[in-house]
Protein backbone atom coordinates (compact mmCIF):
# COMPACT_ATOMS: atom_id res chain seq x y z
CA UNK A 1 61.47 82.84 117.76
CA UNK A 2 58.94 85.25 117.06
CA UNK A 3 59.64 88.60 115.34
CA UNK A 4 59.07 91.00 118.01
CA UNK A 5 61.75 88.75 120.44
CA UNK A 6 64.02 88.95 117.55
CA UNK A 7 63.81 92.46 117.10
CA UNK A 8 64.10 92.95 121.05
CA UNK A 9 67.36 90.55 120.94
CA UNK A 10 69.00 92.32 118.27
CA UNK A 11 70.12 95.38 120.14
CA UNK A 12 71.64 92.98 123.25
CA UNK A 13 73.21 90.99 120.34
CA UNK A 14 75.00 93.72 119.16
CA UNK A 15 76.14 95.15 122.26
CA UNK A 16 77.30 91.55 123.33
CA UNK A 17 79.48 91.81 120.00
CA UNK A 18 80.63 95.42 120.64
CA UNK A 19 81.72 94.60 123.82
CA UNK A 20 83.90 91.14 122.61
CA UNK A 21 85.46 93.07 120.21
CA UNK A 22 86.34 95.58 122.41
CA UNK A 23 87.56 92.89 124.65
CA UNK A 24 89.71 90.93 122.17
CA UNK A 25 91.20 94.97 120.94
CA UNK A 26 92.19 95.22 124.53
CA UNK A 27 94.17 91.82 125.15
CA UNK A 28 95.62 91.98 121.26
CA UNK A 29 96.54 95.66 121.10
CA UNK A 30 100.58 95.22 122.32
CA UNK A 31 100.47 92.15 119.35
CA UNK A 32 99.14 95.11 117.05
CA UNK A 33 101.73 98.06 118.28
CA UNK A 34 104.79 95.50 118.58
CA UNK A 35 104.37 93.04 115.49
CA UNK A 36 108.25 92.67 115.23
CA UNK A 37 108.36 90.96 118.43
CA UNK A 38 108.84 87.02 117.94
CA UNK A 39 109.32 84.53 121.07
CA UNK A 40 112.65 84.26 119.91
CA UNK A 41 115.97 84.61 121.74
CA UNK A 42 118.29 84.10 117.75
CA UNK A 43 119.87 87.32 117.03
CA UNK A 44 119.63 88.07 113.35
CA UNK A 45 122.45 88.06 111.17
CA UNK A 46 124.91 90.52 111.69
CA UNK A 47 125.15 92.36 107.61
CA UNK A 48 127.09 95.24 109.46
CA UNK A 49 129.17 96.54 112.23
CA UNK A 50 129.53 94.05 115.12
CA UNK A 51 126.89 91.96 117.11
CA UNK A 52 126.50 93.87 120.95
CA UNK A 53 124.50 92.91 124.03
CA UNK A 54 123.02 95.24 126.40
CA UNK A 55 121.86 95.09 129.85
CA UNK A 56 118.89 96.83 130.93
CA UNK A 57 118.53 98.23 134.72
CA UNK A 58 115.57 95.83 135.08
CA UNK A 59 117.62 93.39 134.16
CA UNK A 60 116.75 92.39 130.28
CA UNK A 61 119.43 92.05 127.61
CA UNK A 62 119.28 93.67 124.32
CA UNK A 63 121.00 92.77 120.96
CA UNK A 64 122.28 95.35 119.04
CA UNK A 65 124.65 95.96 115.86
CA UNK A 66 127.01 98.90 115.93
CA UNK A 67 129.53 100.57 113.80
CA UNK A 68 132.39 102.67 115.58
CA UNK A 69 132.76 105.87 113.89
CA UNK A 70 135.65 108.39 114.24
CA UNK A 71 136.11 110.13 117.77
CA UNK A 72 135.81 113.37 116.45
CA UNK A 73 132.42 112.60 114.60
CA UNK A 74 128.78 112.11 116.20
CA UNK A 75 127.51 108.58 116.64
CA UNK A 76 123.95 108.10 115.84
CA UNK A 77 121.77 105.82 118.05
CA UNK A 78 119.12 104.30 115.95
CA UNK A 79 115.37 103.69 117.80
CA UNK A 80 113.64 101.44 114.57
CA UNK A 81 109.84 101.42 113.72
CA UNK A 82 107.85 98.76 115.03
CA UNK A 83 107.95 96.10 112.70
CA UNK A 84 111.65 96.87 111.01
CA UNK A 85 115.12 94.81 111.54
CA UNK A 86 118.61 95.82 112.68
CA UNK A 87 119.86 94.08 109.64
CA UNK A 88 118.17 96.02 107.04
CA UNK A 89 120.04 99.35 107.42
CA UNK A 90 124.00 97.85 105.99
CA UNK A 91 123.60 100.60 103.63
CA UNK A 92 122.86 103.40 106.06
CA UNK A 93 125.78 102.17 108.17
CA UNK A 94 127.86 101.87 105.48
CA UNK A 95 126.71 105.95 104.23
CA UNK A 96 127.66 106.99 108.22
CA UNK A 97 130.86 105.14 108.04
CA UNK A 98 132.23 106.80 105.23
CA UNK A 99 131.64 110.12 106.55
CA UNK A 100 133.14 108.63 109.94
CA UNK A 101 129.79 108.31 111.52
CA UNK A 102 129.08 105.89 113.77
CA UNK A 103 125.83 103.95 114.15
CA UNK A 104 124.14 101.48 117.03
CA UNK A 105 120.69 100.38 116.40
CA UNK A 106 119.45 98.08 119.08
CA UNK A 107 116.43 95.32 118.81
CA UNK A 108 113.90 96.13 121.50
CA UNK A 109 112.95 93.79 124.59
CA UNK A 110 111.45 90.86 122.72
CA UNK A 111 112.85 91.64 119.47
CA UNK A 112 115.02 89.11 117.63
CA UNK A 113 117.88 88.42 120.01
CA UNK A 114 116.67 90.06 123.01
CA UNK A 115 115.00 89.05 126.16
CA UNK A 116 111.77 90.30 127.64
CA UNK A 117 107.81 91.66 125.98
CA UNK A 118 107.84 94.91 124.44
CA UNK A 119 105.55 97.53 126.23
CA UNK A 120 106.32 101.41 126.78
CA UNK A 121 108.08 101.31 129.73
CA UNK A 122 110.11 98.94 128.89
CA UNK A 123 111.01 100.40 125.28
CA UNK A 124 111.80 103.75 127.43
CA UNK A 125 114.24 101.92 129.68
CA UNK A 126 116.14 100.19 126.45
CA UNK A 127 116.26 103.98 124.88
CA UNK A 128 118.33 105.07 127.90
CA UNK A 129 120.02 101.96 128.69
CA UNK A 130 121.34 102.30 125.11
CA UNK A 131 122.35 105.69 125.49
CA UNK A 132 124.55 105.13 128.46
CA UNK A 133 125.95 102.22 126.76
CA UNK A 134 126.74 104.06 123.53
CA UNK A 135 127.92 107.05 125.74
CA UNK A 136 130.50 104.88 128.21
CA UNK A 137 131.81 103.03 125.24
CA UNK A 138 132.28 105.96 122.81
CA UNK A 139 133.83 109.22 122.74
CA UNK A 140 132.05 110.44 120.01
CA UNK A 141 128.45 112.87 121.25
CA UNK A 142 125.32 111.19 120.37
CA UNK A 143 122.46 111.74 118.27
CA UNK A 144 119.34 109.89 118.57
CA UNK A 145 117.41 109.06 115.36
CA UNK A 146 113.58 108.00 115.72
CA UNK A 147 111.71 106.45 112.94
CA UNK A 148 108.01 105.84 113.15
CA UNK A 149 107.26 103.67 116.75
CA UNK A 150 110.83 104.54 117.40
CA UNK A 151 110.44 108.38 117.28
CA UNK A 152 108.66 108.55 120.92
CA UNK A 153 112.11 106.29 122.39
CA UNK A 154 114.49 108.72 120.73
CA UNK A 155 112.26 111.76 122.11
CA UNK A 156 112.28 110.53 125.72
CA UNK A 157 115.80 109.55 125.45
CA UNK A 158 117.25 113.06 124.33
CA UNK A 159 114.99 114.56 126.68
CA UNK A 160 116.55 112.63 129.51
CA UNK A 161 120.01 112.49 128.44
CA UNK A 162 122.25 114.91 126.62
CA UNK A 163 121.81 113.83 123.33
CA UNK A 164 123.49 116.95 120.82
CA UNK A 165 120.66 116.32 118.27
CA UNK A 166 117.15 114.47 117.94
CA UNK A 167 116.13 113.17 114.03
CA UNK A 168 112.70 112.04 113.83
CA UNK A 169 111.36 110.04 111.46
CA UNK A 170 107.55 109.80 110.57
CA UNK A 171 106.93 111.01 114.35
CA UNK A 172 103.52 111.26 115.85
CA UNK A 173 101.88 113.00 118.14
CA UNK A 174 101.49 110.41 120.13
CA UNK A 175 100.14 106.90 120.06
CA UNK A 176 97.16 107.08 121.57
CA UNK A 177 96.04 110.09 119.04
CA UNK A 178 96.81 107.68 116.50
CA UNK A 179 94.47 105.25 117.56
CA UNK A 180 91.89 107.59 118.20
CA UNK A 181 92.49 108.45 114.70
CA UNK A 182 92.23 104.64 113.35
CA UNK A 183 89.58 103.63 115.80
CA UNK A 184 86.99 106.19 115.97
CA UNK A 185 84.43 103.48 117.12
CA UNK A 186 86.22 102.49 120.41
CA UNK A 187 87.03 103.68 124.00
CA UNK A 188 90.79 103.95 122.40
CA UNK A 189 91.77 106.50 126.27
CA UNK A 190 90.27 103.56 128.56
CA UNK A 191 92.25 100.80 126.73
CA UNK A 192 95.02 101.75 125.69
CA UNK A 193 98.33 100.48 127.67
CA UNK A 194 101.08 102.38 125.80
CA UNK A 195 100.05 105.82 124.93
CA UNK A 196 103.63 107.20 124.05
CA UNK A 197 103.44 110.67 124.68
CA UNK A 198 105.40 112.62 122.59
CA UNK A 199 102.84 115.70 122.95
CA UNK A 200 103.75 115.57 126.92
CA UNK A 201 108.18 115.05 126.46
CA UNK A 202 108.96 117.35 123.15
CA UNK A 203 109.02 120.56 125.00
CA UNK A 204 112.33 119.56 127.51
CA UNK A 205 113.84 118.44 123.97
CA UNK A 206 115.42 121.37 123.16
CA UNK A 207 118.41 120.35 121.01
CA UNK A 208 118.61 120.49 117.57
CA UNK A 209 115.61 118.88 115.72
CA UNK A 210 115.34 117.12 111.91
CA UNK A 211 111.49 115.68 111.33
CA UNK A 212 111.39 114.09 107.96
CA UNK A 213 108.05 112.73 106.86
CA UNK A 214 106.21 110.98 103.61
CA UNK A 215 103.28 113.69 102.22
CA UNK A 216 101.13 110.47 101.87
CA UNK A 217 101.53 108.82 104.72
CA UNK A 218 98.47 106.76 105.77
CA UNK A 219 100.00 105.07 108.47
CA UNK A 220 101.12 108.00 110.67
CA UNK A 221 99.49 111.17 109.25
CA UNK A 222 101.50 114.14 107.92
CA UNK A 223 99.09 115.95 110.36
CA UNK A 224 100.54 113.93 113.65
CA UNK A 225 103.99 114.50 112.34
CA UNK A 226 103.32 118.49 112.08
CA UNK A 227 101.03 118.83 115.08
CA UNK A 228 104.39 117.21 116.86
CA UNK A 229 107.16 119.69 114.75
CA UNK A 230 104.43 122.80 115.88
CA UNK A 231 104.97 122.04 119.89
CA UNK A 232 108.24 121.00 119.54
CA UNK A 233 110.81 123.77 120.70
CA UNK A 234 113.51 125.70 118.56
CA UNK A 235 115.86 125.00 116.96
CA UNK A 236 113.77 122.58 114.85
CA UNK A 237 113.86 122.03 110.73
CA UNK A 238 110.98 119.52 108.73
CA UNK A 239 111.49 118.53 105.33
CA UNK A 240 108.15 116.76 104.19
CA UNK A 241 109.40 114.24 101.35
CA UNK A 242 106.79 114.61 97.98
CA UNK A 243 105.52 111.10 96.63
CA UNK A 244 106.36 109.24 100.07
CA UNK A 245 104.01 107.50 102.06
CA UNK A 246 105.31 105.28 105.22
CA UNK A 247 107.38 102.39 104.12
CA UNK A 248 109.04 104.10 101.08
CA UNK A 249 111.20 106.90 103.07
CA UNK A 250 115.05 105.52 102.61
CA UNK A 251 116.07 106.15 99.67
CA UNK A 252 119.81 108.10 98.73
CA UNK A 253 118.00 111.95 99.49
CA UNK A 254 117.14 111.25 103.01
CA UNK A 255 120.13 109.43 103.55
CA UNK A 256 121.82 112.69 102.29
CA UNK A 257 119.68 114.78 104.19
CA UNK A 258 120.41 112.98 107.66
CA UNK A 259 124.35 113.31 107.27
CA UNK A 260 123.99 116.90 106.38
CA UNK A 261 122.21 117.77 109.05
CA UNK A 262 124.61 115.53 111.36
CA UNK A 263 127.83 117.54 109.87
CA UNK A 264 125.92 120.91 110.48
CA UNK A 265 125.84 119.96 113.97
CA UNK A 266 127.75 122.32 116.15
């Protein structure tokens, strides 16, 4: 091949690549947003509280572990990032319990032992189904608690049910700002299937609201997380944790800092 037909290839080459890659982003991006999702129907180990199933109104079943609390005390209903495990947070539920806190944190559709694929819609419908669970089941009011992918469920949850309190953890904006963030190079508005809105839902959540976020997060921004808290409606409080980035957040303080702001509750 001569050099001129090479040089008159290379731009259909690379728009041939371009648009494969923009191809392959499109059929892999629920893989990328739901990486804790594992054709798997085993529910983990229970290390706390008690193993629960829940059924969905489309019909799905979700596994969940959940520790009663005391009647007169909130229960929290934990919405987990997208790669985390109902088993890792013993020591949470064991911090709730002793102030008489209760705590359910469910696996999403096609999370360890539950049924279904993960997509927004359906993560939506498991935020409410576990709300109505949690609320037919348990005297106690309810507080939803959002970390990371989680924060957009427990935002469209208390906006649609009465929820006394929303905690968000390492919230966003929404998702699709967050891709436009990480993928500058693509068409992130025409292919993206989950968008999670939180910029369109925070303003009917108008109870009480904790955002807690890592200074040096690189995964969601400090700048999505306060774009979020600056729409959001009163009341609202952010403490902005020094030293943290994404994966580092759990420690003793915020531990603290969630059941003081769950015993402040009026």
């Amino acid at each position: 091949m001569s050099a001129t037909k090479l040089l008159l290839m290379l731009p259909l080459m690379a728009t041939f690549a371009y648009v494969s890659f923009v191809g392959l982003t499109y059929l892999s991006q629920r893989a990328l947003l739901y990486p804790g999702a594992i054709a798997t129907l085993a529910p983990e180990h229970a290390t706390w509280g008690e193993s629960v199933y829940i059924r969905t109104p489309d019909g799905e079943t979700l596994h969940g572990l959940y520790s009663h609390g005391r009647p007169d005390k909130p229960s929290v209903l934990f919405f987990l990032g997208n790669a985390d495990r109902v088993s890792n947070y013993a020591f949470f539920a064991r911090a709730l319990a002793a102030r008489g806190i209760g705590l359910l944190a469910i696996s999403y559709r096609g999370y360890p032992g539950s049924t279904g694929t993960p997509s927004e819609v359906g993560l939506l419908t498991d935020g409410i189904a576990t709300f109505d669970w949690l609320s037919a089941r348990s005297e106690s009011e309810i507080v939803v608690l959002g970390q990371s992918l989680g924060s957009g469920v427990a935002v469209n949850t208390a906006r649609q049910r009465p929820a006394i309190a929303a905690i968000l953890v390492s919230a966003y904006l929404s998702v699709l700002s967050l891709a436009q963030t990480h993928y500058p190079f693509l068409p992130v508005a025409l292919l993206i299937k989950d968008p999670f809105r939180s910029d369109l839902r925070i303003a009917d959540v108008r109870q009480p609201k904790l955002f807690i976020h890592g200074q040096h997060d690189a995964i969601i921004p400090l700048s999505s997380g306060e774009a979020l808290y600056d729409i959001a409606p009163e009341p609202k409080q952010m403490l902005i944790y020094d030293g943290s980035s994404h994966n580092d957040l759990w420690d003793a303080r915020m531990v603290a800092d969630i059941i003081r702001f769950v015993e402040a509750l009026k």
